[in-house]
PDB file of N, CA and C in Angstrom:
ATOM      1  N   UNK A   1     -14.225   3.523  16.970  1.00  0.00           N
ATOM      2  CA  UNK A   1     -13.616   3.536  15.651  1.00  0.00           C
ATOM      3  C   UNK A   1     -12.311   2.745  15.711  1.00  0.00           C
ATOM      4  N   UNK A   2     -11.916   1.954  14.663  1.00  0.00           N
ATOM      5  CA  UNK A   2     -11.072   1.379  14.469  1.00  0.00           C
ATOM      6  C   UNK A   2      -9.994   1.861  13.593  1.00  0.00           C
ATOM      7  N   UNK A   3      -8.531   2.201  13.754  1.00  0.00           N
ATOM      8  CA  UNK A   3      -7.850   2.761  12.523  1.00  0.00           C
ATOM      9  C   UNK A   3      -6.898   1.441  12.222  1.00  0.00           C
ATOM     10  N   UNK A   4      -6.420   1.060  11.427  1.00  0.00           N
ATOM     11  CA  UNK A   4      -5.608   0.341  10.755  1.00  0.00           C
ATOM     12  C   UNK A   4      -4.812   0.881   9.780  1.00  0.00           C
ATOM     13  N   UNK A   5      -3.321   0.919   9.730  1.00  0.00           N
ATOM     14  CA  UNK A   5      -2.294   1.584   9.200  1.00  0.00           C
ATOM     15  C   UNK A   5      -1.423   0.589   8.865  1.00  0.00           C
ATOM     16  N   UNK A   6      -1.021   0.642   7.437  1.00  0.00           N
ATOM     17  CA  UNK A   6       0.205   0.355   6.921  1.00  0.00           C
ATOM     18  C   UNK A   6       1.332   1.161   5.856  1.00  0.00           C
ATOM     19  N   UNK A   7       2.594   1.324   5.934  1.00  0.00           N
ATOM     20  CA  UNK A   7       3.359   2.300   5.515  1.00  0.00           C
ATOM     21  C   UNK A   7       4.490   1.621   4.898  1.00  0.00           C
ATOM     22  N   UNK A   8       4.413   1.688   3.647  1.00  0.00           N
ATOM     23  CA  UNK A   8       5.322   1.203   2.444  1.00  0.00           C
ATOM     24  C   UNK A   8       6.172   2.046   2.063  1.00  0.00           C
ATOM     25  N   UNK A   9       7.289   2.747   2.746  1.00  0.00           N
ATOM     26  CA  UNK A   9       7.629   3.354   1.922  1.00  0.00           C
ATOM     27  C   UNK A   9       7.791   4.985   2.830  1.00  0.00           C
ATOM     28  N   UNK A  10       6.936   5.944   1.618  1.00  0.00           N
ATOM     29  CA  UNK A  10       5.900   7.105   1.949  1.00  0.00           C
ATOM     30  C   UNK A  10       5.022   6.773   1.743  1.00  0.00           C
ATOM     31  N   UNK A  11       4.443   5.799   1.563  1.00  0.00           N
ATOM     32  CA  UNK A  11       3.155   5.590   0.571  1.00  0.00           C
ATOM     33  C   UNK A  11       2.754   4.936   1.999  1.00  0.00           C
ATOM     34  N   UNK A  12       1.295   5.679   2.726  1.00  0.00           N
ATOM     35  CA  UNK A  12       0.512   5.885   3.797  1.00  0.00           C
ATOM     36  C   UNK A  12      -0.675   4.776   3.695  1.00  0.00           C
ATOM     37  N   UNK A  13      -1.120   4.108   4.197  1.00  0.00           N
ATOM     38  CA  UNK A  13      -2.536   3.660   3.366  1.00  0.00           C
ATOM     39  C   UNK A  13      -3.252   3.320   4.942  1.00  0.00           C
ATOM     40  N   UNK A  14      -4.587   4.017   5.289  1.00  0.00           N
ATOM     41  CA  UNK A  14      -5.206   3.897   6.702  1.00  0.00           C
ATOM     42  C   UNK A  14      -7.007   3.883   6.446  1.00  0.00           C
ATOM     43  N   UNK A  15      -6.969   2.447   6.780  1.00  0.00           N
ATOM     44  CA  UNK A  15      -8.289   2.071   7.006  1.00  0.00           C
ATOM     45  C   UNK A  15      -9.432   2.560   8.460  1.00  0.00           C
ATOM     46  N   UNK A  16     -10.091   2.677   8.085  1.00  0.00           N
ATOM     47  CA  UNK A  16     -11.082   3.441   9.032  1.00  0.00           C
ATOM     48  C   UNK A  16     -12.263   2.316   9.655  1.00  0.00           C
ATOM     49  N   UNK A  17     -12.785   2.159  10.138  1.00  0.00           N
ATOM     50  CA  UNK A  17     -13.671   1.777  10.513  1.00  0.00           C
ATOM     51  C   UNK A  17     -15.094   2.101  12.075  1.00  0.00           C
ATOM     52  N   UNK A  18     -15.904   1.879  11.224  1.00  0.00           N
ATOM     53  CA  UNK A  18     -17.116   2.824  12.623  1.00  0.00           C
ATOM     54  C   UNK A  18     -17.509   3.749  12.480  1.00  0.00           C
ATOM     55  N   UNK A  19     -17.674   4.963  13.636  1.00  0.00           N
ATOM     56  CA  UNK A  19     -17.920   6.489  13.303  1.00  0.00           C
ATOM     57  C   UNK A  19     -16.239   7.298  13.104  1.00  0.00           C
ATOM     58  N   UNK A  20     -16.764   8.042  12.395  1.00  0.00           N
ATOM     59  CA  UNK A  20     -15.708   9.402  12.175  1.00  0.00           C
ATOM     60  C   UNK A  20     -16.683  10.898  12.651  1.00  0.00           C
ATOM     61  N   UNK A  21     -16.558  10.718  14.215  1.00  0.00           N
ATOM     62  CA  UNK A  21     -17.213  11.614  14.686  1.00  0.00           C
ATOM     63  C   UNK A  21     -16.439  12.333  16.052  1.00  0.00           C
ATOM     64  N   UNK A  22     -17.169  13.795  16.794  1.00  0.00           N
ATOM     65  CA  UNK A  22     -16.862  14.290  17.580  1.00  0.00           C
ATOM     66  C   UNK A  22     -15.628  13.538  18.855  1.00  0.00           C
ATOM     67  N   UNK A  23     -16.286  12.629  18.857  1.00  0.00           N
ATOM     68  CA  UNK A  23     -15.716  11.579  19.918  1.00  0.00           C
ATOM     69  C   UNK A  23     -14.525  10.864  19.396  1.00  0.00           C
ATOM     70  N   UNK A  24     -14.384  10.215  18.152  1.00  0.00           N
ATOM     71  CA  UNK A  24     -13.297   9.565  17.331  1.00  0.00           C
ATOM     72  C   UNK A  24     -12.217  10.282  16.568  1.00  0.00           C
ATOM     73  N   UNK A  25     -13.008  11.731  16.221  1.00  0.00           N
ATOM     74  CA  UNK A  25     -12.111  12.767  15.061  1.00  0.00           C
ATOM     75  C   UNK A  25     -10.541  12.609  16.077  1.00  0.00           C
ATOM     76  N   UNK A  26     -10.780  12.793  17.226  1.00  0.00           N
ATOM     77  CA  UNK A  26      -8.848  13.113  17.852  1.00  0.00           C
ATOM     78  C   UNK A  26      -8.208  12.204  17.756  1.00  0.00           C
ATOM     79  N   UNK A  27      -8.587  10.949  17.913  1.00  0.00           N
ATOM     80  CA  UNK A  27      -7.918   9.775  17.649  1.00  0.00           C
ATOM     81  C   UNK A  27      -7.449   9.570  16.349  1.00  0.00           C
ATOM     82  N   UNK A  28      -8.155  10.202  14.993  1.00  0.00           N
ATOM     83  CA  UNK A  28      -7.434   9.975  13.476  1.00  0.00           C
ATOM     84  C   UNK A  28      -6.859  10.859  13.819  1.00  0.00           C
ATOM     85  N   UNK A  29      -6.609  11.992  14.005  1.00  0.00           N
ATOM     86  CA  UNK A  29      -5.955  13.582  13.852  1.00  0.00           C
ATOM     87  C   UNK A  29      -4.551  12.990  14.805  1.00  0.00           C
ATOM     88  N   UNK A  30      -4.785  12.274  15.607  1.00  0.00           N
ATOM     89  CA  UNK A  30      -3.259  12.065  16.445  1.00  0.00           C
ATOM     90  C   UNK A  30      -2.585  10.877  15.456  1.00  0.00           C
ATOM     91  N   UNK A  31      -3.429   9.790  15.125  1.00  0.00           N
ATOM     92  CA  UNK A  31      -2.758   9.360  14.223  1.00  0.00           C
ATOM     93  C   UNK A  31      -2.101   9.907  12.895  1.00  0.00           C
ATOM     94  N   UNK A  32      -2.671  10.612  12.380  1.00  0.00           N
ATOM     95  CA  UNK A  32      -2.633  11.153  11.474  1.00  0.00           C
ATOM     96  C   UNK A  32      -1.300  12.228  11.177  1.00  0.00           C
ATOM     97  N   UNK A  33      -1.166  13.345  12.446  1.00  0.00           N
ATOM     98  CA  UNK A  33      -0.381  14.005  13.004  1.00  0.00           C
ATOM     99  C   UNK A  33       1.036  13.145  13.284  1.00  0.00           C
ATOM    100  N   UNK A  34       1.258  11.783  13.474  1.00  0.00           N
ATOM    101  CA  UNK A  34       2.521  11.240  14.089  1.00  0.00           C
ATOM    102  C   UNK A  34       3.308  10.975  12.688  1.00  0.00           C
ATOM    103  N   UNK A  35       1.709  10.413  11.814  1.00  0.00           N
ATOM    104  CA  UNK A  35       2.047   9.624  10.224  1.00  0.00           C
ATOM    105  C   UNK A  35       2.779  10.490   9.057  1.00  0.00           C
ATOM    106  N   UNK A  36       1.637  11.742   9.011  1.00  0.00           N
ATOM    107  CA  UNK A  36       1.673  12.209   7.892  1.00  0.00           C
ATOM    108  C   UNK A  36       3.528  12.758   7.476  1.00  0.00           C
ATOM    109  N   UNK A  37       4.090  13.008   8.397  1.00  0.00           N
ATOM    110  CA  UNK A  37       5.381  14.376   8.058  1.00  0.00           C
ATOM    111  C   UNK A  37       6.441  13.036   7.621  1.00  0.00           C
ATOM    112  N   UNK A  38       6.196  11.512   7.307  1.00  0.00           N
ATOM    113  CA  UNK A  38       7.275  10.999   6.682  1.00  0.00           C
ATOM    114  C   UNK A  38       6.057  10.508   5.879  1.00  0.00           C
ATOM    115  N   UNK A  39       4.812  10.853   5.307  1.00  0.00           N
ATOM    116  CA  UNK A  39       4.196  10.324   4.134  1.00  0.00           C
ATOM    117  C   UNK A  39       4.269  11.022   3.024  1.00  0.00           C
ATOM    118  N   UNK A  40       4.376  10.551   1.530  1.00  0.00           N
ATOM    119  CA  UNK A  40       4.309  11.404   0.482  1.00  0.00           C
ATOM    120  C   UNK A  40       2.608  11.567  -0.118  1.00  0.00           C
ATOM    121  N   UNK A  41       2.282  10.453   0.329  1.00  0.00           N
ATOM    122  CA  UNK A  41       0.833  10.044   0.205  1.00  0.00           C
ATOM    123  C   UNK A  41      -0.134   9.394   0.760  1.00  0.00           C
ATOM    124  N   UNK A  42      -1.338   9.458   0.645  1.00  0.00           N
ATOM    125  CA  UNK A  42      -1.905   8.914   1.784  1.00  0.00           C
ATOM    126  C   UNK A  42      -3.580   8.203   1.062  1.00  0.00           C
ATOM    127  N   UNK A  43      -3.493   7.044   1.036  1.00  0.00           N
ATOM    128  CA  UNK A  43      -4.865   6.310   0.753  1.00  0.00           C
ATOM    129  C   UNK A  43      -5.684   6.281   2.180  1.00  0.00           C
ATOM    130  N   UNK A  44      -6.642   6.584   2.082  1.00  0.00           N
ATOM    131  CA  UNK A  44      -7.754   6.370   2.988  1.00  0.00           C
ATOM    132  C   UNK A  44      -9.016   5.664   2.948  1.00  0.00           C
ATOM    133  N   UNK A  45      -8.962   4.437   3.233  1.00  0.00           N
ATOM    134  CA  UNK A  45     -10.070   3.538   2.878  1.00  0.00           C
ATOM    135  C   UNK A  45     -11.162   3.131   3.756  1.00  0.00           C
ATOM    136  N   UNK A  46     -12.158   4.091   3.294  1.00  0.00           N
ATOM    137  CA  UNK A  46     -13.385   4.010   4.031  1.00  0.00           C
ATOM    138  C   UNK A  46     -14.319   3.134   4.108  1.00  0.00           C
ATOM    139  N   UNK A  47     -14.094   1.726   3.944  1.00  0.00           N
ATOM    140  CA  UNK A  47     -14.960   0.795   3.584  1.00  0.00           C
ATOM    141  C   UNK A  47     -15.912   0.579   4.716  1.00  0.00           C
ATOM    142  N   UNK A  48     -15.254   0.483   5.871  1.00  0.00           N
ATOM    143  CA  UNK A  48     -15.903   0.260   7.042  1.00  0.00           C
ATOM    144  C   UNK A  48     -16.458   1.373   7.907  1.00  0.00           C
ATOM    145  N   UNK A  49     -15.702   2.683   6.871  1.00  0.00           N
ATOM    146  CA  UNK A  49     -16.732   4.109   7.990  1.00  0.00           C
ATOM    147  C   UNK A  49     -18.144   3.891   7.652  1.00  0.00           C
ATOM    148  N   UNK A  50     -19.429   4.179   8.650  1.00  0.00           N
ATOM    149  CA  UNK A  50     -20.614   4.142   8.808  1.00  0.00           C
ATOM    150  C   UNK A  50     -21.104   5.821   8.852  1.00  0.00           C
ATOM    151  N   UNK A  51     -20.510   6.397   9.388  1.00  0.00           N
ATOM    152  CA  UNK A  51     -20.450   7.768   9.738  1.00  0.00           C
ATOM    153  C   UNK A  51     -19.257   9.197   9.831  1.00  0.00           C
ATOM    154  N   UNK A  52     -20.015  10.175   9.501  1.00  0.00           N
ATOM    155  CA  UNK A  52     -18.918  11.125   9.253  1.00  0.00           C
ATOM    156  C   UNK A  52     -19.478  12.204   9.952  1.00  0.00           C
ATOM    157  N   UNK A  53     -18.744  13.233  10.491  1.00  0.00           N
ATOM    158  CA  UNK A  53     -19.467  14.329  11.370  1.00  0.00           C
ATOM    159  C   UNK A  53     -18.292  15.459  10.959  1.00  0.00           C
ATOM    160  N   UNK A  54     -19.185  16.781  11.041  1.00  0.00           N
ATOM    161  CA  UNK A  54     -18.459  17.923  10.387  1.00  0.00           C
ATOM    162  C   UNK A  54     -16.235  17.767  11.369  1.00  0.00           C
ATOM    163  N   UNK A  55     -16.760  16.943  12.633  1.00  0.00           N
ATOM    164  CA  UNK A  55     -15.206  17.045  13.277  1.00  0.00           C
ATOM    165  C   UNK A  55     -14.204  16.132  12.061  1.00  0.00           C
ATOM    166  N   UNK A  56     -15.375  15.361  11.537  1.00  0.00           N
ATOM    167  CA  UNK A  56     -14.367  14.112  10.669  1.00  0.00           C
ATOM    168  C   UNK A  56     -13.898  14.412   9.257  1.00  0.00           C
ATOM    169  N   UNK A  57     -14.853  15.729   8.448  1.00  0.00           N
ATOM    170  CA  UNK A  57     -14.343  15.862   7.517  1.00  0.00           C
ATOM    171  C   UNK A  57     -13.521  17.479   7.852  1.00  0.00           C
ATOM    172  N   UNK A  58     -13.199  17.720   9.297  1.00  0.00           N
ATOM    173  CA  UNK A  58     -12.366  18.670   9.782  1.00  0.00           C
ATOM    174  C   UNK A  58     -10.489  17.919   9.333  1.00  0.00           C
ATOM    175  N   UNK A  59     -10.768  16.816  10.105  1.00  0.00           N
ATOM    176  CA  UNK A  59      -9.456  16.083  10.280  1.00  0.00           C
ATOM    177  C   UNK A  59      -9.115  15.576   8.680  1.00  0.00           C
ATOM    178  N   UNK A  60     -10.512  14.841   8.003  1.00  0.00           N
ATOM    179  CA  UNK A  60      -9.511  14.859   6.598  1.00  0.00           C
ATOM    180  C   UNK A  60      -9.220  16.363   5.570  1.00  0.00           C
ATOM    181  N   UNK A  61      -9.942  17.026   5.999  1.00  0.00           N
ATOM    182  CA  UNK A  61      -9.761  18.717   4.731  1.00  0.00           C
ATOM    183  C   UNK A  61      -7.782  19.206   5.763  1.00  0.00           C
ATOM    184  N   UNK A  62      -8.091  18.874   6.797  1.00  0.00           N
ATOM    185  CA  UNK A  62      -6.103  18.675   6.845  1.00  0.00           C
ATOM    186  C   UNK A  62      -5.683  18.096   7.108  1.00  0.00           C
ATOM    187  N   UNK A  63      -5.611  16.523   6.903  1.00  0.00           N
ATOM    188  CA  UNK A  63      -4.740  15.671   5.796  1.00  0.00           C
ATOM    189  C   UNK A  63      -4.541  16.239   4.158  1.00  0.00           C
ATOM    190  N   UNK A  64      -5.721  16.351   3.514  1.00  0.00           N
ATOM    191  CA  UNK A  64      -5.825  17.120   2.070  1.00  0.00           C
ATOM    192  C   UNK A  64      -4.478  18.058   2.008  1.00  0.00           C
ATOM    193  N   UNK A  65      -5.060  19.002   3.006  1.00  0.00           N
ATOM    194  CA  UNK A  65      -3.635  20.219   2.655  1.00  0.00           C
ATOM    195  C   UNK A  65      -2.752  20.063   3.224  1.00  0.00           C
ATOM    196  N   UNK A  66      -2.452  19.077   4.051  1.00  0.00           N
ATOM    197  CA  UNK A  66      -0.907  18.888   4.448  1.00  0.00           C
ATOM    198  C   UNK A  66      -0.399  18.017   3.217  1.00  0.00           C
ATOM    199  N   UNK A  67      -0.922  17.193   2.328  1.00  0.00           N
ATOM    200  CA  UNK A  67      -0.641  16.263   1.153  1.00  0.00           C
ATOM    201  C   UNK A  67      -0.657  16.887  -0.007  1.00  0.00           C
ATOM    202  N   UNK A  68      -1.289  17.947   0.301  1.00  0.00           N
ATOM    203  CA  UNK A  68      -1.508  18.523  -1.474  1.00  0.00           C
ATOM    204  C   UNK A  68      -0.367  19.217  -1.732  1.00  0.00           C
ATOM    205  N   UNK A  69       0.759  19.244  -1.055  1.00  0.00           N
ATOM    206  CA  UNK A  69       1.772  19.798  -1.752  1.00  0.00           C
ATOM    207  C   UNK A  69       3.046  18.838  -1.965  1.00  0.00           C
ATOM    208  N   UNK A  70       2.362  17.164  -1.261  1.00  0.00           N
ATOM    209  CA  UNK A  70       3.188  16.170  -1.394  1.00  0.00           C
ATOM    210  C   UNK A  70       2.927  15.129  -3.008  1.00  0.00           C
ATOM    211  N   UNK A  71       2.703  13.946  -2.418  1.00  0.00           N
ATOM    212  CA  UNK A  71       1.867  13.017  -3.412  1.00  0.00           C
ATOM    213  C   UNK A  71       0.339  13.142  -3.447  1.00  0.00           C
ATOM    214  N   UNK A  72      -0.389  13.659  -2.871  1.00  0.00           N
ATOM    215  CA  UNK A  72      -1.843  13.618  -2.543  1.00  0.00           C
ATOM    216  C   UNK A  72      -2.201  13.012  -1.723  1.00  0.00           C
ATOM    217  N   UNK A  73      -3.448  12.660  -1.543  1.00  0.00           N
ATOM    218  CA  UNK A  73      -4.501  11.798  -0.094  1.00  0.00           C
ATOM    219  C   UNK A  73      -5.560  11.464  -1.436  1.00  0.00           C
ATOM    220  N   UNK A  74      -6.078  10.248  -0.982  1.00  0.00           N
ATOM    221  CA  UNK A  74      -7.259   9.425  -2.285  1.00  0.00           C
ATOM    222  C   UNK A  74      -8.224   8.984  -1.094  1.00  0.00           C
ATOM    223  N   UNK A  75      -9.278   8.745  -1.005  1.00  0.00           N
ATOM    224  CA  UNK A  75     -10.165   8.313  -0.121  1.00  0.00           C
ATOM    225  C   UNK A  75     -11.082   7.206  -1.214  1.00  0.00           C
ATOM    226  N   UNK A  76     -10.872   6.040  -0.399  1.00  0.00           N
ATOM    227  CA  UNK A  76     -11.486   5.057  -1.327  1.00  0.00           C
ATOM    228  C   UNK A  76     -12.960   4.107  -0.635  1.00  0.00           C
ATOM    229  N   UNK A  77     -13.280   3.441  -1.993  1.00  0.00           N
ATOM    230  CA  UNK A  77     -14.311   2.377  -0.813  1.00  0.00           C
ATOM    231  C   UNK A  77     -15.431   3.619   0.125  1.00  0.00           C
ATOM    232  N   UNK A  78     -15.681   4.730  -0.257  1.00  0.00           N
ATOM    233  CA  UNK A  78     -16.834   5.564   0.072  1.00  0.00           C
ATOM    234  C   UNK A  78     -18.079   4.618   0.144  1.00  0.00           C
ATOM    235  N   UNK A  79     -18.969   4.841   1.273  1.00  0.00           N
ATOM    236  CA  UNK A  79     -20.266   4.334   0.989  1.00  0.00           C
ATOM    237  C   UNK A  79     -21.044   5.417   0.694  1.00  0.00           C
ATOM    238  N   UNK A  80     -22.807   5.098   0.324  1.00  0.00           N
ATOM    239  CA  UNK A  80     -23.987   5.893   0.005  1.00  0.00           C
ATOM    240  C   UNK A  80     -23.702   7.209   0.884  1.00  0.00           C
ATOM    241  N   UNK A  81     -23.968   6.818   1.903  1.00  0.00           N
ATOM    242  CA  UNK A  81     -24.144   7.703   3.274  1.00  0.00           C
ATOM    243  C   UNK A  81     -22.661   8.552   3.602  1.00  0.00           C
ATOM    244  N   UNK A  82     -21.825   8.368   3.597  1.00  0.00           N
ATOM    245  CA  UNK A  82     -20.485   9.341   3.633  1.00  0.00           C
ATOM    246  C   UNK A  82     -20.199  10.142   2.249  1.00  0.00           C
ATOM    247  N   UNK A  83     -20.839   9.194   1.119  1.00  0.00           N
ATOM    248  CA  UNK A  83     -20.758  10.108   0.072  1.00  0.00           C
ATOM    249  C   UNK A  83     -21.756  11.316  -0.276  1.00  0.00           C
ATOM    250  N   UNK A  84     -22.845  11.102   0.195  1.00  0.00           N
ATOM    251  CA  UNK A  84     -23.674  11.375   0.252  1.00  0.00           C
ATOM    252  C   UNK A  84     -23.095  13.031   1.457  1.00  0.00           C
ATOM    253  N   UNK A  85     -22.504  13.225   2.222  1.00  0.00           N
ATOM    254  CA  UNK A  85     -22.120  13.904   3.267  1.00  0.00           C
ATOM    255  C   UNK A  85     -20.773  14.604   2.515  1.00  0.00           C
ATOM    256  N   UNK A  86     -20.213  14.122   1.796  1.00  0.00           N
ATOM    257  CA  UNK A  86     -19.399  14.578   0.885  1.00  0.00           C
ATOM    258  C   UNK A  86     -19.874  15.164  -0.351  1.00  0.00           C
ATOM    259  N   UNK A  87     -20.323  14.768  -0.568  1.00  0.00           N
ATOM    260  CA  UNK A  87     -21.435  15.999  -1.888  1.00  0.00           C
ATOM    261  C   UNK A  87     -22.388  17.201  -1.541  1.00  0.00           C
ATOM    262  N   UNK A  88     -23.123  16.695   0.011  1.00  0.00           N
ATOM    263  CA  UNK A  88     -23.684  17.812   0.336  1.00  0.00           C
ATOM    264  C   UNK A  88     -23.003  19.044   0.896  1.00  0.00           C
ATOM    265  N   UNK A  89     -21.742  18.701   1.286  1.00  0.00           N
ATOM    266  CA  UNK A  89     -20.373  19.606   1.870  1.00  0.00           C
ATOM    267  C   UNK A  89     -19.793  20.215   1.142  1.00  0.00           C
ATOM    268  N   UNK A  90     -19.515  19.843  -0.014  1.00  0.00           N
ATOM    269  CA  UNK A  90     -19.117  20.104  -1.358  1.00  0.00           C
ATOM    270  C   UNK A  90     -17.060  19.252  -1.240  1.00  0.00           C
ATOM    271  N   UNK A  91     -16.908  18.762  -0.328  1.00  0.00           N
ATOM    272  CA  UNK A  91     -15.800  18.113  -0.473  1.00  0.00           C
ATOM    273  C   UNK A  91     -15.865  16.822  -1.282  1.00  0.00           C
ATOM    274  N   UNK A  92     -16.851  16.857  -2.195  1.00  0.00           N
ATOM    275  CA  UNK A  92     -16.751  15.590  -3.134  1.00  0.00           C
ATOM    276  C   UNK A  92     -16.227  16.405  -4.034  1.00  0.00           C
ATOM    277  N   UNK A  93     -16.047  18.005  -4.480  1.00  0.00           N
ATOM    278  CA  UNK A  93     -15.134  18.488  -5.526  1.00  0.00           C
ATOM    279  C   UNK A  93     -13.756  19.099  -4.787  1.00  0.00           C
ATOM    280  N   UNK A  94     -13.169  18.807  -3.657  1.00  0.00           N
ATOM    281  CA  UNK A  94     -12.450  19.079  -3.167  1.00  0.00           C
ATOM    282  C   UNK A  94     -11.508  17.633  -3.232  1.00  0.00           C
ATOM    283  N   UNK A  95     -11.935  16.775  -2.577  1.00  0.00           N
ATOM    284  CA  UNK A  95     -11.146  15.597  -2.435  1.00  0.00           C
ATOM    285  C   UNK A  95     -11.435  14.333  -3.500  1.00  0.00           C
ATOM    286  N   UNK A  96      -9.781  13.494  -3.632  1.00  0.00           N
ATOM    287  CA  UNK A  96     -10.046  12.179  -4.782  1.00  0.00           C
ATOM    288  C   UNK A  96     -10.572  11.441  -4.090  1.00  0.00           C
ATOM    289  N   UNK A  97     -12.002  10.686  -4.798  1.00  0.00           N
ATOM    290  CA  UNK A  97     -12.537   9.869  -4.199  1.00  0.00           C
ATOM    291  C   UNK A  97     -12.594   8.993  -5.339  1.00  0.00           C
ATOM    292  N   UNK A  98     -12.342   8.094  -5.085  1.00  0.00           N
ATOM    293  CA  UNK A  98     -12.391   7.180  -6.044  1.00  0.00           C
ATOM    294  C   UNK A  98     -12.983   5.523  -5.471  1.00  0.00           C
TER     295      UNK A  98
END
């Protein structure tokens, strides 16, 4: 997995790419963990995730609640197949996907 990060500000914005799985989830969660406590918000652009595994929507459901009492977290650029994993989870009524 590939992460790519840029930080304007508070304003967070981290591209993903590959799996978001067992093996990759610690690597966003450490990123994530160093980023989040000077972010107000956080875009997450999934254009290039292929895959999601219950560890991956572990690491974003807290990003969600570490943000939801900031600016929010938006997850963008969803494909079929992650959305698809997000609706059957029911975190497609939990998280902005846009």
């Amino acid at each position: 997995m590939t992460i790519t990060k840029k930080q304007n500000g508070t304003a967070l914005e981290i591209a993903i790419e590959g799996r978001l799985d067992t093996m990759t989830a610690p690597q966003l969660e450490a990123e994530l963990s160093k980023s989040l406590p000077e972010a107000d918000s956080l875009v997450l652009d999934c254009a290039g995730l292929e895959y999601i595994s219950s560890a991956g929507l572990r690491v974003l459901l807290t990003a969600h609640k570490a943000l939801s009492r900031k600016g929010g977290m938006t997850v963008t650029h969803v494909n079929e197949i992650v959305q698809e994993v997000f609706e059957v989870t029911g975190f497609s009524d939990i998280l902005n996907i846009e």
